[in-house]
Protein backbone atom coordinates (compact mmCIF):
# COMPACT_ATOMS: atom_id res chain seq x y z
CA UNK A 1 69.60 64.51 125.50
CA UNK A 2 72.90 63.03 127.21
CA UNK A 3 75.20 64.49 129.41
CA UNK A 4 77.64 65.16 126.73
CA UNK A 5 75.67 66.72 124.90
CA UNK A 6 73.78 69.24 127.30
CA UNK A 7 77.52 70.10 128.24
CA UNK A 8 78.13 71.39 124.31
CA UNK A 9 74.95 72.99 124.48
CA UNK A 10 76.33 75.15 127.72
CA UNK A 11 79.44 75.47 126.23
CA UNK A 12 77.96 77.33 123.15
CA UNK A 13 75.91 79.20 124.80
CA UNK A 14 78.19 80.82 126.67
CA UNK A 15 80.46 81.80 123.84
CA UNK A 16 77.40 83.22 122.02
CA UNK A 17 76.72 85.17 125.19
CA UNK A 18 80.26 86.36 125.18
CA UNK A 19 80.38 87.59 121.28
CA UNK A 20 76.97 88.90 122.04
CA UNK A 21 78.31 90.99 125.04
CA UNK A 22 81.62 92.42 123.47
CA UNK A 23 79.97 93.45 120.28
CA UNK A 24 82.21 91.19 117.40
CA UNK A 25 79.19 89.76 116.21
CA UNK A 26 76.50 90.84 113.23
CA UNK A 27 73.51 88.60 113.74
CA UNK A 28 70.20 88.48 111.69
CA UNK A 29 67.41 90.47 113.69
CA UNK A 30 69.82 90.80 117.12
CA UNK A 31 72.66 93.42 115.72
CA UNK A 32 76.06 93.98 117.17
CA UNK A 33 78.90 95.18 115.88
CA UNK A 34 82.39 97.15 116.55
CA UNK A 35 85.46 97.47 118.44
CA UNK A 36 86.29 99.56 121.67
CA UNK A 37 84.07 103.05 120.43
CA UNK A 38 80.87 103.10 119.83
CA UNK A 39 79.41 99.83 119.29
CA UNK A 40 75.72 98.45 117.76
CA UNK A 41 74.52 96.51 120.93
CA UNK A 42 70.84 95.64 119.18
CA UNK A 43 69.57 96.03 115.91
CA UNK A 44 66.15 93.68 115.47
CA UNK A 45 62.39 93.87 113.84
CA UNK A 46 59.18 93.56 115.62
CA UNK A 47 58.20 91.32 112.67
CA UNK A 48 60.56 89.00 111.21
CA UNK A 49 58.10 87.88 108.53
CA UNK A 50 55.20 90.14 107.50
CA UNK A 51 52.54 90.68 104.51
CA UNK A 52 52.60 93.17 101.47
CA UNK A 53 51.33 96.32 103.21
CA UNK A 54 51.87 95.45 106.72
CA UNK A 55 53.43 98.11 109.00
CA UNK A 56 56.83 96.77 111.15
CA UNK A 57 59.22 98.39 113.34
CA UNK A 58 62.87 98.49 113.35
CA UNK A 59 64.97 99.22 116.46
CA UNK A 60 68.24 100.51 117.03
CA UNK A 61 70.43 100.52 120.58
CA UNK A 62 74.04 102.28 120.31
CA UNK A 63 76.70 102.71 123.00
CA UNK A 64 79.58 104.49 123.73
CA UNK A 65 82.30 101.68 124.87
CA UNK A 66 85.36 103.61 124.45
CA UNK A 67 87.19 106.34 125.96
CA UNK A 68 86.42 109.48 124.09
CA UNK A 69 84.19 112.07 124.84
CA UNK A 70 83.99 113.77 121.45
CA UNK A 71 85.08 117.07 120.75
CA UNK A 72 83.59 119.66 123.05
CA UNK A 73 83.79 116.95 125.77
CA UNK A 74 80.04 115.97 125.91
CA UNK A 75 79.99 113.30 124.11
CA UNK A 76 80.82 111.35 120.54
CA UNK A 77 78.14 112.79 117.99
CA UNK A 78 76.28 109.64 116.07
CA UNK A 79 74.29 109.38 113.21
CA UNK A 80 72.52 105.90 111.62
CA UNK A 81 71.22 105.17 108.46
CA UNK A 82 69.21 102.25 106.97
CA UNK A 83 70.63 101.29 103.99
CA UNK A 84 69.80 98.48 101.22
CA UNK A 85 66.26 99.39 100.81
CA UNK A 86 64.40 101.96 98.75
CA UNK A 87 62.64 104.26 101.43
CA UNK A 88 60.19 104.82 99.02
CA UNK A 89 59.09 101.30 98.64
CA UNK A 90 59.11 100.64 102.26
CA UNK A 91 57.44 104.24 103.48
CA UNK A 92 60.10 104.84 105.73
CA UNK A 93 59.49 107.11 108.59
CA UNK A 94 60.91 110.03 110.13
CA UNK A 95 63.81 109.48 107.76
CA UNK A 96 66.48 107.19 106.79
CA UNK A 97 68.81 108.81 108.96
CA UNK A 98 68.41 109.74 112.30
CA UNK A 99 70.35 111.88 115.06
CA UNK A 100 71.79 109.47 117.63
CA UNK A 101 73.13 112.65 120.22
CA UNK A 102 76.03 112.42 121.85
CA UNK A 103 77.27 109.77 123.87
CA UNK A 104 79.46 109.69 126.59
CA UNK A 105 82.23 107.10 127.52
CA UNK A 106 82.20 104.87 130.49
CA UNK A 107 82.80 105.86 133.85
CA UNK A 108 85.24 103.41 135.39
CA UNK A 109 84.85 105.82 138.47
CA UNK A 110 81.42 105.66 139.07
CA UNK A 111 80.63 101.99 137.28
CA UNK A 112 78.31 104.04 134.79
CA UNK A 113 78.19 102.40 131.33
CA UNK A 114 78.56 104.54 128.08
CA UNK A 115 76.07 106.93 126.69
CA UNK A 116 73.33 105.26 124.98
CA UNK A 117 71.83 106.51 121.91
CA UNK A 118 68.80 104.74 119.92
CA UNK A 119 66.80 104.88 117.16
CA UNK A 120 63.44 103.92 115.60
CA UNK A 121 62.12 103.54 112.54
CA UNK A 122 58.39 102.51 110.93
CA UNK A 123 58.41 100.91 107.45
CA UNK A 124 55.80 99.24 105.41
CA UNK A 125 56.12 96.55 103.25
CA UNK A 126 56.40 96.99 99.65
CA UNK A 127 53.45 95.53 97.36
CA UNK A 128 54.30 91.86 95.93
CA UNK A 129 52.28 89.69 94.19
CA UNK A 130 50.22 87.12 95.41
CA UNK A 131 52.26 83.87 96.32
CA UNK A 132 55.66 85.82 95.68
CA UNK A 133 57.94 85.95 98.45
CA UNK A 134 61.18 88.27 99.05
CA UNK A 135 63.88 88.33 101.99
CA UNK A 136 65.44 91.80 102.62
CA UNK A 137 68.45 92.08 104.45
CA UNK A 138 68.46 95.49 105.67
CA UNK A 139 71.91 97.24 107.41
CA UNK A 140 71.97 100.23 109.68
CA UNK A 141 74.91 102.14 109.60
CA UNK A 142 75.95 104.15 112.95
CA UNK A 143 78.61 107.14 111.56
CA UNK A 144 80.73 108.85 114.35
CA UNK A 145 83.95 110.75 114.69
CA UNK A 146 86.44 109.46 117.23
CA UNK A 147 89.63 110.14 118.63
CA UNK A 148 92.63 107.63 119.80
CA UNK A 149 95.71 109.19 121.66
CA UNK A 150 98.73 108.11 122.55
CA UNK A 151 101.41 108.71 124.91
CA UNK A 152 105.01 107.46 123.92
CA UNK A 153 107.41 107.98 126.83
CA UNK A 154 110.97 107.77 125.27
CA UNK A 155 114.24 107.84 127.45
CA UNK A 156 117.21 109.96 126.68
CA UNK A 157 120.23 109.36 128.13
CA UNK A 158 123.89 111.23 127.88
CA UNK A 159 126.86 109.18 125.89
CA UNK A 160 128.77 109.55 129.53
CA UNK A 161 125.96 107.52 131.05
CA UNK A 162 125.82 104.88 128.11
CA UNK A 163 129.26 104.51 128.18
CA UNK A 164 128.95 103.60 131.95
CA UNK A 165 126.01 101.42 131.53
CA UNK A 166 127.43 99.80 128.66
CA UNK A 167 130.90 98.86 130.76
CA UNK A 168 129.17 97.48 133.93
CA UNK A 169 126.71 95.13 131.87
CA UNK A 170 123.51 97.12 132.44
CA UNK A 171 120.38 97.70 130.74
CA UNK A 172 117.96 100.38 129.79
CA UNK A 173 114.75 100.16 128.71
CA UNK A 174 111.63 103.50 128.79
CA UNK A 175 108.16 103.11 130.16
CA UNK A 176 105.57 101.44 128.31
CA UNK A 177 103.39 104.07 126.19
CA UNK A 178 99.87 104.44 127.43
CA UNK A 179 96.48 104.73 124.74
CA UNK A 180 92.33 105.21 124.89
CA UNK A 181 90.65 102.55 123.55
CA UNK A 182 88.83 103.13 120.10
CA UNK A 183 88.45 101.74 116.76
CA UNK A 184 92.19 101.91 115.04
CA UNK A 185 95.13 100.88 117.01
CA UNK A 186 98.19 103.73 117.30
CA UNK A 187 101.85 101.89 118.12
CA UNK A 188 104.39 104.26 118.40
CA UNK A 189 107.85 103.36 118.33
CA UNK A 190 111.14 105.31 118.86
CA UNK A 191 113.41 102.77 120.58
CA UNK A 192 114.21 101.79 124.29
CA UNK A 193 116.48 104.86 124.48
CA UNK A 194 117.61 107.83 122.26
CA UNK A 195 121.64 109.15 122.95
CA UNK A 196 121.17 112.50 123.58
CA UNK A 197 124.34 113.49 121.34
CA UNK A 198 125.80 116.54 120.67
CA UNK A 199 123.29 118.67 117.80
CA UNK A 200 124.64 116.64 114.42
CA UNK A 201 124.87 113.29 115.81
CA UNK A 202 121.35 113.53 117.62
CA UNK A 203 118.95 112.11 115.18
CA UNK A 204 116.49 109.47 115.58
CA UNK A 205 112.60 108.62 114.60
CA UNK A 206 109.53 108.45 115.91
CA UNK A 207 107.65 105.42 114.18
CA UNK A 208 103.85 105.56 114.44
CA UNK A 209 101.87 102.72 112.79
CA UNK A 210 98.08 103.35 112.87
CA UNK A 211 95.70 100.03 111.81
CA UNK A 212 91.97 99.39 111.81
CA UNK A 213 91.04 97.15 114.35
CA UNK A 214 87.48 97.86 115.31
CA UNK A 215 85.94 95.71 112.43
CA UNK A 216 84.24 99.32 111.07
CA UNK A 217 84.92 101.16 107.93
CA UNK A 218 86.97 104.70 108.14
CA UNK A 219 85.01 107.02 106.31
CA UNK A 220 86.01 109.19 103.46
CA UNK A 221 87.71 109.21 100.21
CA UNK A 222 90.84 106.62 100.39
CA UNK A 223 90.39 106.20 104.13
CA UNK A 224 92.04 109.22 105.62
CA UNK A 225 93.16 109.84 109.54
CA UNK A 226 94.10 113.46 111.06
CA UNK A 227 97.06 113.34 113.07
CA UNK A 228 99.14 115.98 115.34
CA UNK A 229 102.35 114.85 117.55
CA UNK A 230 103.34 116.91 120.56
CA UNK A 231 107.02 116.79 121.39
CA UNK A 232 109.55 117.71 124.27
CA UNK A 233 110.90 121.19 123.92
CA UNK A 234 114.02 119.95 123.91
CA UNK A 235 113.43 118.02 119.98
CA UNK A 236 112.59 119.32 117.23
CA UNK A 237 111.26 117.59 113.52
CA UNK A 238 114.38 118.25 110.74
CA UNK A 239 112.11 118.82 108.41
CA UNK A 240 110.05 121.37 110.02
CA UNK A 241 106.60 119.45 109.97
CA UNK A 242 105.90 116.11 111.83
CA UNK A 243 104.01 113.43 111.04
CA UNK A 244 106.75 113.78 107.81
CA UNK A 245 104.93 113.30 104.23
CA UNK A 246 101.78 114.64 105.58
CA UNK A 247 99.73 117.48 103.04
CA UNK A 248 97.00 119.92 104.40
CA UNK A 249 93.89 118.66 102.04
CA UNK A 250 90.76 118.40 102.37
CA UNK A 251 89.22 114.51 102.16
CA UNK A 252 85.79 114.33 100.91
CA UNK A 253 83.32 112.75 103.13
CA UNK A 254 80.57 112.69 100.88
CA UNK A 255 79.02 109.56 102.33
CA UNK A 256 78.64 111.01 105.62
CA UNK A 257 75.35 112.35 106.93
CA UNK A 258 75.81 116.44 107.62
CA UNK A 259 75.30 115.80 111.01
CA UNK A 260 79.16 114.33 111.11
CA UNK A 261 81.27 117.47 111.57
CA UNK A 262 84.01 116.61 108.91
CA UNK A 263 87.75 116.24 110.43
CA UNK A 264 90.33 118.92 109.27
CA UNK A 265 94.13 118.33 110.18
CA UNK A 266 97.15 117.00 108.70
CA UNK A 267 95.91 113.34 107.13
CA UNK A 268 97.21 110.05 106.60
CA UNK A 269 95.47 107.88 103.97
CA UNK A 270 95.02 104.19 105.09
CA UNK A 271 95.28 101.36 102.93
CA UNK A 272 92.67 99.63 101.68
CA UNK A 273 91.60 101.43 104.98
CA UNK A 274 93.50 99.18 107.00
CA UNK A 275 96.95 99.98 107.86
CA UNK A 276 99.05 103.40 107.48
CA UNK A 277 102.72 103.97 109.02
CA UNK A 278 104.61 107.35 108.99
CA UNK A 279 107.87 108.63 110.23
CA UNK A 280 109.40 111.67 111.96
CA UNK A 281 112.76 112.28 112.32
CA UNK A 282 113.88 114.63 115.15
CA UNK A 283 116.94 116.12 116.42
CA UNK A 284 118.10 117.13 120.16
CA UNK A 285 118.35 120.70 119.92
CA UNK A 286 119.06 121.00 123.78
CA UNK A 287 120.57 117.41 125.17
CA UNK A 288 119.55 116.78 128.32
CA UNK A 289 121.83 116.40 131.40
CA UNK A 290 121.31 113.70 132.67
CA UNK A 291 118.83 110.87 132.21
CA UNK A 292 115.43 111.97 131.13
CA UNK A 293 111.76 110.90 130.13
CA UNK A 294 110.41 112.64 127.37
CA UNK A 295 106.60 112.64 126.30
CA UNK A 296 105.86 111.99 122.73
CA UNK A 297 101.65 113.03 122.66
CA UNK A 298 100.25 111.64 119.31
CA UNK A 299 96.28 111.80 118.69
CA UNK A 300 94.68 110.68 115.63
CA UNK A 301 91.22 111.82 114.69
CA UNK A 302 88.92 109.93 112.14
CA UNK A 303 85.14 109.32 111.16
CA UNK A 304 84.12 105.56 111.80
CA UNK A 305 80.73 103.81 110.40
CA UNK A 306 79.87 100.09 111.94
CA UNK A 307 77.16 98.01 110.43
CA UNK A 308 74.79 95.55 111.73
CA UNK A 309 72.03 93.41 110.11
CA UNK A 310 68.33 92.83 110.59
CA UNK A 311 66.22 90.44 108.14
CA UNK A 312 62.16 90.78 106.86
CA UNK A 313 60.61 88.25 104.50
CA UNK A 314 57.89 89.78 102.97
CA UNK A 315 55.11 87.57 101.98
CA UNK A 316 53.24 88.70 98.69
CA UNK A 317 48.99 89.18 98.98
CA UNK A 318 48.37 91.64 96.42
CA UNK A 319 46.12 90.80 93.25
CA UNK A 320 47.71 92.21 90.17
């Protein structure tokens, strides 16, 4: 091999290394998949080709890579499923579905990695004919609910102090908004400044755009997301309710193993389970003094699944 060569080779083995690592790739018989959350580090067979009959073991490694700690705080609650196989062709055993526990975020703090969850099944290989050969591609599917929050800081400033900006050529701009790392993406967007007005000229909105960016699936009927804003005490939402255009319903989640606790809030329905956007419009019901940083809190709650892929060929022995 030449030099030039050996030097692609390095170069590709280092970006498979890196995809590996960061969990963006679904690989026959290695796994991996997700976005910030929990993420399929290994999914592989002891056997990648086996006879009619013949026992093999699948193996399943899950991890906690983002920054929630589920709802009581000790840890995101995971389930996984094999799917795209009969279990009662292949003998699967314990179950289909198995109980990941609950697994913690990182520690940045202490340099501890996420929780680690894992699961293992025994199948057997279905009886084919002598000479026939079959290639299954079989998916585990990890299910967990998950959390992203956001923190919008938005300044509000008094016309006096606008006015005075404005004449001596300055600028204002707020501080950047802060958010966990998870599965769907939160941008929240209200402006560099509000002008805290008297009450009927003191309107503005409160944009938040929420988008699926973990390369998972949002589970339940037409993709739906629970949100709830907190807002300064100084605002309030004209319409009484914010996020605006929001109903209290009840998705179904009937895809979801009954070891997911089913979300209950105020929902948003993604698109094609990719993108949803809402607005709020608020008035200043006290205007602030002087110049002030308000704290717009918005978490949105959902149930995730990833996938990742493991392959069997199944060589036929039987004598029918």
């Amino acid at each position: 091999m030449n030099q030039k060569s050996v030097k692609t080779l390095l170069v590709l083995c280092v970006i498979v290394a890196t995809l590996t690592i960061s969990g963006c790739v679904t690989s026959p018989g290695k796994g991996g998949a997700g976005g910030p959350g929990l993420v399929i580090e290994k999914f592989e067979t002891s056997l990648q080709q086996i006879d009619s009959g013949e026992d093999v073991n699948l193996h399943l490694e899950v991890r906690n890579r983002g920054d929630y700690s589920g709802p009581m705080g000790r840890g995101v609650p995971a389930a996984a499923e094999l799917m795209e196989i009969d279990p009662y062709e292949w003998f699967v055993q314990p179950s289909t579905i198995i109980n990941l526990g609950e697994l913690v975020p990182p520690d940045i703090e202490s340099q501890t990695e996420g929780g680690l969850g894992t699961a293992d099944w025994v199948l057997k290989a279905p009886l084919l004919k002598k000479g026939e050969r079959k290639t299954y591609n079989i998916i585990a599917r990890v299910y967990y609910p998950y959390e992203t929050r956001v923190i919008k800081p938005v300044l509000f400033v008094t016309a006096d102090e606008l006015r005075r900006i404005v004449q001596t050529g300055g600028a204002l701009s707020s501080e950047p908004e802060t958010q966990t790392a998870g599965p769907l993406t939160v941008t929240v967007r209200a402006g560099n400044f509000v002008k805290a007005n008297e009450y009927k000229d003191s309107k503005f909105d409160l944009q938040i755009i929420i988008e699926n960016t973990g390369g998972g699936r949002i589970e339940g009927e037409n993709y739906p997301v629970a949100v709830s804003v907190d807002w300064p005490q100084w605002v309030t939402p004209l319409d009484g309710n914010c996020p605006k255009e929001i109903y209290w319903i009840t998705p179904e989640f009937k895809y979801v193993p009954s070891i997911i606790t089913p979300i209950t809030g105020n929902y948003v329905y993604l698109w094609d389970g990719k993108r949803g956007e809402i607005t709020c419009q608020f008035s200043i019901v006290q205007p602030p003094s002087e110049r002030t940083i308000g704290n717009f809190k918005v978490n949105v709650d959902y149930i995730y699944s990833v996938d990742a892929i493991t392959q069997i060929t199944v060589r036929g022995t039987e004598e029918f």
